[in-house]
Every structure is written in C-alpha cells, then in structure tokens.
Protein backbone atom coordinates (compact mmCIF):
# COMPACT_ATOMS: atom_id res chain seq x y z
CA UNK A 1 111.70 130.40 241.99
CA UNK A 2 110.03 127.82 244.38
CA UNK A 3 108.71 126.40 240.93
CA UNK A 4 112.58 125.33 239.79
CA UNK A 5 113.63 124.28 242.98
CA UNK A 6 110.80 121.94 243.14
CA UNK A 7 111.77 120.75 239.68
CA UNK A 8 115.33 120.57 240.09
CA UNK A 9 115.72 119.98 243.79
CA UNK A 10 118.01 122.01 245.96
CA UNK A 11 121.17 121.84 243.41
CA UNK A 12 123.20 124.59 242.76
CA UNK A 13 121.88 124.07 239.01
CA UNK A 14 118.54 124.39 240.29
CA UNK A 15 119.95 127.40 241.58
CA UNK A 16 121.12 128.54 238.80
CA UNK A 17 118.43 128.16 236.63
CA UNK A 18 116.19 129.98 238.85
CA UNK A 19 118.71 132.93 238.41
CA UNK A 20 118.56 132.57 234.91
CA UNK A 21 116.01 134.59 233.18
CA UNK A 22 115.23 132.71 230.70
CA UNK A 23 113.69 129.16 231.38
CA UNK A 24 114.10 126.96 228.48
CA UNK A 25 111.92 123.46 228.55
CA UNK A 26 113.75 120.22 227.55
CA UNK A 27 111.78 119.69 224.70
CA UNK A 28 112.67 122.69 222.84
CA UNK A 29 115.94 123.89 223.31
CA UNK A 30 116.89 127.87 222.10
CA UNK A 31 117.73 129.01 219.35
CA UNK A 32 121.39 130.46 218.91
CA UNK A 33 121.98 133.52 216.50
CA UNK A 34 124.91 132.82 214.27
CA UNK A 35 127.45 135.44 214.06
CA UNK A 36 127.84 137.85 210.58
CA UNK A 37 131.50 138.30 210.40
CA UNK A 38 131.91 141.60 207.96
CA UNK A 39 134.55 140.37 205.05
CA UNK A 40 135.86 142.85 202.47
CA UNK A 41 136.84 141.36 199.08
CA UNK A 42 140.98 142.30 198.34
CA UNK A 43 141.70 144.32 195.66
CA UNK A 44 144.13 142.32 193.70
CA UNK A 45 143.25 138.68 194.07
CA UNK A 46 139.52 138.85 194.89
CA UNK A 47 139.85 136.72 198.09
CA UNK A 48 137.72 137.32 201.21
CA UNK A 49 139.69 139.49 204.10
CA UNK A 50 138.52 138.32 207.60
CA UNK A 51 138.93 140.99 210.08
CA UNK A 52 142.20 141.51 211.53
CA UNK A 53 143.69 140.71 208.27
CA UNK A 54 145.11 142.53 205.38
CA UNK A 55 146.38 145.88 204.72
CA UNK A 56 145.04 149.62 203.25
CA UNK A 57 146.40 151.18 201.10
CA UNK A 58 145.78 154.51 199.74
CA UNK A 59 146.98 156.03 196.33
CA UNK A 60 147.82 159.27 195.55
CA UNK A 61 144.52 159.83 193.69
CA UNK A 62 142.37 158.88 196.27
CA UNK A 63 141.87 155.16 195.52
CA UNK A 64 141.54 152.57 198.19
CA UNK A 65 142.96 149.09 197.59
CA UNK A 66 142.31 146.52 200.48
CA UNK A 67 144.82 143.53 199.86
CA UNK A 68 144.97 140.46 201.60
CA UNK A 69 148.65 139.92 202.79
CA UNK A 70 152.60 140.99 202.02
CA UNK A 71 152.29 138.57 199.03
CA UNK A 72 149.72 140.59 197.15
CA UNK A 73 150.77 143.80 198.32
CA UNK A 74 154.17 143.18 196.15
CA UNK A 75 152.45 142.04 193.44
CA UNK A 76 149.91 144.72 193.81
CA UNK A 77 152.97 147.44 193.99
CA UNK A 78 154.97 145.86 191.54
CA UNK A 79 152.10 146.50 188.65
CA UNK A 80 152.12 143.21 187.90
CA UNK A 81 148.77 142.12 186.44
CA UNK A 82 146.37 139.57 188.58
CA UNK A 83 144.63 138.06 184.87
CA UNK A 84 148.58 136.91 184.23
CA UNK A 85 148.78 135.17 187.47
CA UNK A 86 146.62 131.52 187.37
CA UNK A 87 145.80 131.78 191.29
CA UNK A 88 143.88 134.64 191.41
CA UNK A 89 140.08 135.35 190.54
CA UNK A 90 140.80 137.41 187.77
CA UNK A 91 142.83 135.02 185.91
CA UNK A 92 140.19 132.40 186.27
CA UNK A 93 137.10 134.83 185.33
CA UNK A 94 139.16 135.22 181.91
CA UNK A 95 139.93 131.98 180.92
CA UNK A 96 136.28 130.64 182.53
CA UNK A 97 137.30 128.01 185.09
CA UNK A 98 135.13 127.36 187.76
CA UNK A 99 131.41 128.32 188.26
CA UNK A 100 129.25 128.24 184.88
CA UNK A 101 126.32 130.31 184.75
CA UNK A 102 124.23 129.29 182.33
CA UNK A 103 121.95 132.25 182.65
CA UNK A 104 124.66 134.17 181.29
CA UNK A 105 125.66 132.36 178.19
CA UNK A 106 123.62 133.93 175.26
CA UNK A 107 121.47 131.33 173.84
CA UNK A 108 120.74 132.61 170.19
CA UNK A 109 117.63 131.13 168.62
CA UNK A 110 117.60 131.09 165.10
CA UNK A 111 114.16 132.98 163.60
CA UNK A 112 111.62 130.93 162.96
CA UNK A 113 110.54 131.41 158.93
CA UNK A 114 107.54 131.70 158.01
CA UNK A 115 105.58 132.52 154.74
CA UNK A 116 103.11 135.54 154.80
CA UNK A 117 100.87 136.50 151.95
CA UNK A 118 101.50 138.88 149.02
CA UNK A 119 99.21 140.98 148.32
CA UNK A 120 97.59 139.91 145.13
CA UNK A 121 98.50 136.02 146.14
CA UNK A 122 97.43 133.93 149.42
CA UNK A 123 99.61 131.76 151.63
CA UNK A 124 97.94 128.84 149.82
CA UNK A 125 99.07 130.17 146.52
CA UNK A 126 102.93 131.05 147.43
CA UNK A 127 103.77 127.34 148.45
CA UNK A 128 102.26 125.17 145.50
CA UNK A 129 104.37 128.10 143.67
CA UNK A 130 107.12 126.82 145.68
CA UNK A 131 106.40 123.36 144.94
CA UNK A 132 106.47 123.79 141.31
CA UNK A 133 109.64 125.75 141.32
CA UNK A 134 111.58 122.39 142.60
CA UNK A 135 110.08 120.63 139.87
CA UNK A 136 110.63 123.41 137.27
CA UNK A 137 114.34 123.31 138.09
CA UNK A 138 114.37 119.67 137.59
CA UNK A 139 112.55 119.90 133.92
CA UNK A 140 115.40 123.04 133.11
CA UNK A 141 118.32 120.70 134.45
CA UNK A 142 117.29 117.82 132.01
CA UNK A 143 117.13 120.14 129.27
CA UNK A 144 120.50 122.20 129.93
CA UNK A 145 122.12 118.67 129.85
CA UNK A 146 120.38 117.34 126.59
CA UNK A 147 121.55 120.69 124.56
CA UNK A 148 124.92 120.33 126.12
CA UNK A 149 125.43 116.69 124.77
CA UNK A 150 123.95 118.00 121.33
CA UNK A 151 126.51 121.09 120.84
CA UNK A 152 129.45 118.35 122.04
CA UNK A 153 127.85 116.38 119.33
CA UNK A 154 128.27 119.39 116.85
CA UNK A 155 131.29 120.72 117.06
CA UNK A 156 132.98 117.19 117.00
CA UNK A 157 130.81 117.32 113.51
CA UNK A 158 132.85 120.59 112.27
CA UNK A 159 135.96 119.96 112.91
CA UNK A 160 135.91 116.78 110.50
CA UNK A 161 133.61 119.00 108.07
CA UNK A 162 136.59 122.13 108.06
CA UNK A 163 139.10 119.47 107.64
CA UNK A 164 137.88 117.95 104.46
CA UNK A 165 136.66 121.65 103.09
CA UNK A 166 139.80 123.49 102.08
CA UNK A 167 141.79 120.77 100.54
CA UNK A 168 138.54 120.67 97.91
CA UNK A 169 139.06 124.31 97.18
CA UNK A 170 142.60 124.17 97.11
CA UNK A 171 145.92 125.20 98.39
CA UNK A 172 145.70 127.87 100.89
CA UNK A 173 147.63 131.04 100.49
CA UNK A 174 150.61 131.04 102.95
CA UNK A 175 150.45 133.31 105.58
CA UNK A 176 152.82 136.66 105.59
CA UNK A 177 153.75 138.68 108.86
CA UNK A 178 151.54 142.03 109.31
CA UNK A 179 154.51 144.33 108.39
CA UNK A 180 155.13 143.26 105.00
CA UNK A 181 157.19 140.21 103.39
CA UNK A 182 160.08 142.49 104.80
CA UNK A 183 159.26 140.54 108.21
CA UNK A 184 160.34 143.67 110.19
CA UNK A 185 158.67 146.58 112.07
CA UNK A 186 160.41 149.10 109.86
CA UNK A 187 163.49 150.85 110.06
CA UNK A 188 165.52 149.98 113.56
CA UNK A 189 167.26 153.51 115.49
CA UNK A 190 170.34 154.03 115.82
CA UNK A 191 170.86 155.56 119.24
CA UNK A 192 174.95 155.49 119.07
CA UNK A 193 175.27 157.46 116.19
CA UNK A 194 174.56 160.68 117.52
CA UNK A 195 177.19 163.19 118.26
C-alpha cells in the first residue's frame, strides 16, 4: 500500500488503486474477456434468437420449434412453407444465393486413358497399330469413293443399253391384269339377295 501511495500521491485514486487487488502497469493494460451470448437458431426462418427473444412451442408429438417472433409463429402455424418465402434461409439454401462453398461443389475429373498391353502385343506394338488404322481408313475411303463413281458410271451405261435392246427383238407383248383378260377378281357377292 505505501508502494501506490508513493506512486500516486495521496489521491483518492491512489486510494483506490491500493484497494484494488489487482495492480495493472501502464504499459500493459488487462485483458477483458468478451462475453458468449448463447443464441438458438429459429425453427422456421433459420435466424439467430438472442435471449429474451422468441417463443416455444411444443407440438403434440413432442417436437420443439423455437421461432423468432409473432411473424414466424403465423407463418409457422399456418403450414405455410419457409423454401416458398424469399426471406428466409431455406428459400435461399434452395435456389443457392449467398455463400458458395466450393468444397462442396463436386468437381468430376474425367479418367485419364491410357493404353496397357495385351497379352501377346506390347504398348509399343498397340499404338503404331493405332497409327496405321488412321491411315488404313484413309486408303478404304479413297477406294469406297472410286467404286462408287464406277457403279454411277454403270448403271447410267444400262439404262441406254435396255433402251435400245427390246425394240431389236421386237414388239413387246402387252401386259394383262393377274386375274385374267376378264380384268376382275371373280365373281362379286351379292349380300342383298338373301331372304
């Protein structure tokens, strides 16, 4: 005590301060705990409830619903659904406003090919196979398209060949229906008739 009022001088602070328990030096001044304030989420729109706010409320099953104030407790009692209504969390979780978490989106990687050995055939072996497959396809291309432009060229030949045949060998016999020179599928029914 005679140590602070030598410091301070005869003040009441100096007093004071030689009550005080705890001597703090100027240079380093203490350290204040913050205060943990216990919030419960509501129910219905997902917003923090201080204490002293909100309401229970108990269900016949058991349930416990904490809501935030008379506005959510109508809403809440009315069934109506929080993802319908834009303000709350739940709305905003399904149509994915706000925070992003990348962690969370799937990233998905596409496999990475690559050749392994037959047996009976190396790695080494497999790709100048593949090499000469592109150049194979090339060669059968070429050649589809050269046989295609000679049958063109053929039947364009024919016809003019079929044309001048028959009027060599003469007339041609005309050409009569299937059922006879009649022309008719036989004899028609008479479904009046009977009585």
């Amino acid at each position: 005590l005679a140590e602070a009022r030598s410091h301070f001088g005869s003040s009441r602070a100096a007093q004071r301060a030689a009550k005080n328990t705890h001597f703090y030096s100027l240079s380093s001044p203490p350290s204040f705990a913050t205060m943990v304030l216990k919030t419960d989420l509501c129910a219905y729109s997902e917003y923090r409830i201080y204490p002293g706010r909100g309401s229970r409320f108990v269900a016949r099953d058991g349930k416990v619903s904490f809501l935030l104030n008379a506005k959510v407790t109508s809403l809440f009692h009315q069934r109506i659904k929080a993802v319908k209504l834009r303000w709350t969390q739940a709305w905003r979780r399904m149509n994915k406003k706000g925070k992003t978490d990348d962690s969370a989106k799937k990233k998905t990687r596409k496999a990475a090919k690559f050749q392994k050995a037959i047996v009976g055939m190396s790695v080494d072996e497999l790709q100048k196979k593949k090499a000469m497959k592109t150049q194979i396809r090339e060669q059968a291309k070429e050649q589809a398209a050269k046989e295609a432009k000679a049958r063109a060229a053929k039947a364009k030949a024919k016809p003019a060949a079929k044309s001048a045949g028959p009027k060599a060998k003469g007339a041609a016999a005309p050409k009569v229906p299937k059922g006879g020179a009649g022309g008719g599928g036989g004899a028609k029914k008479d479904f009046k008739a009977r009585k």
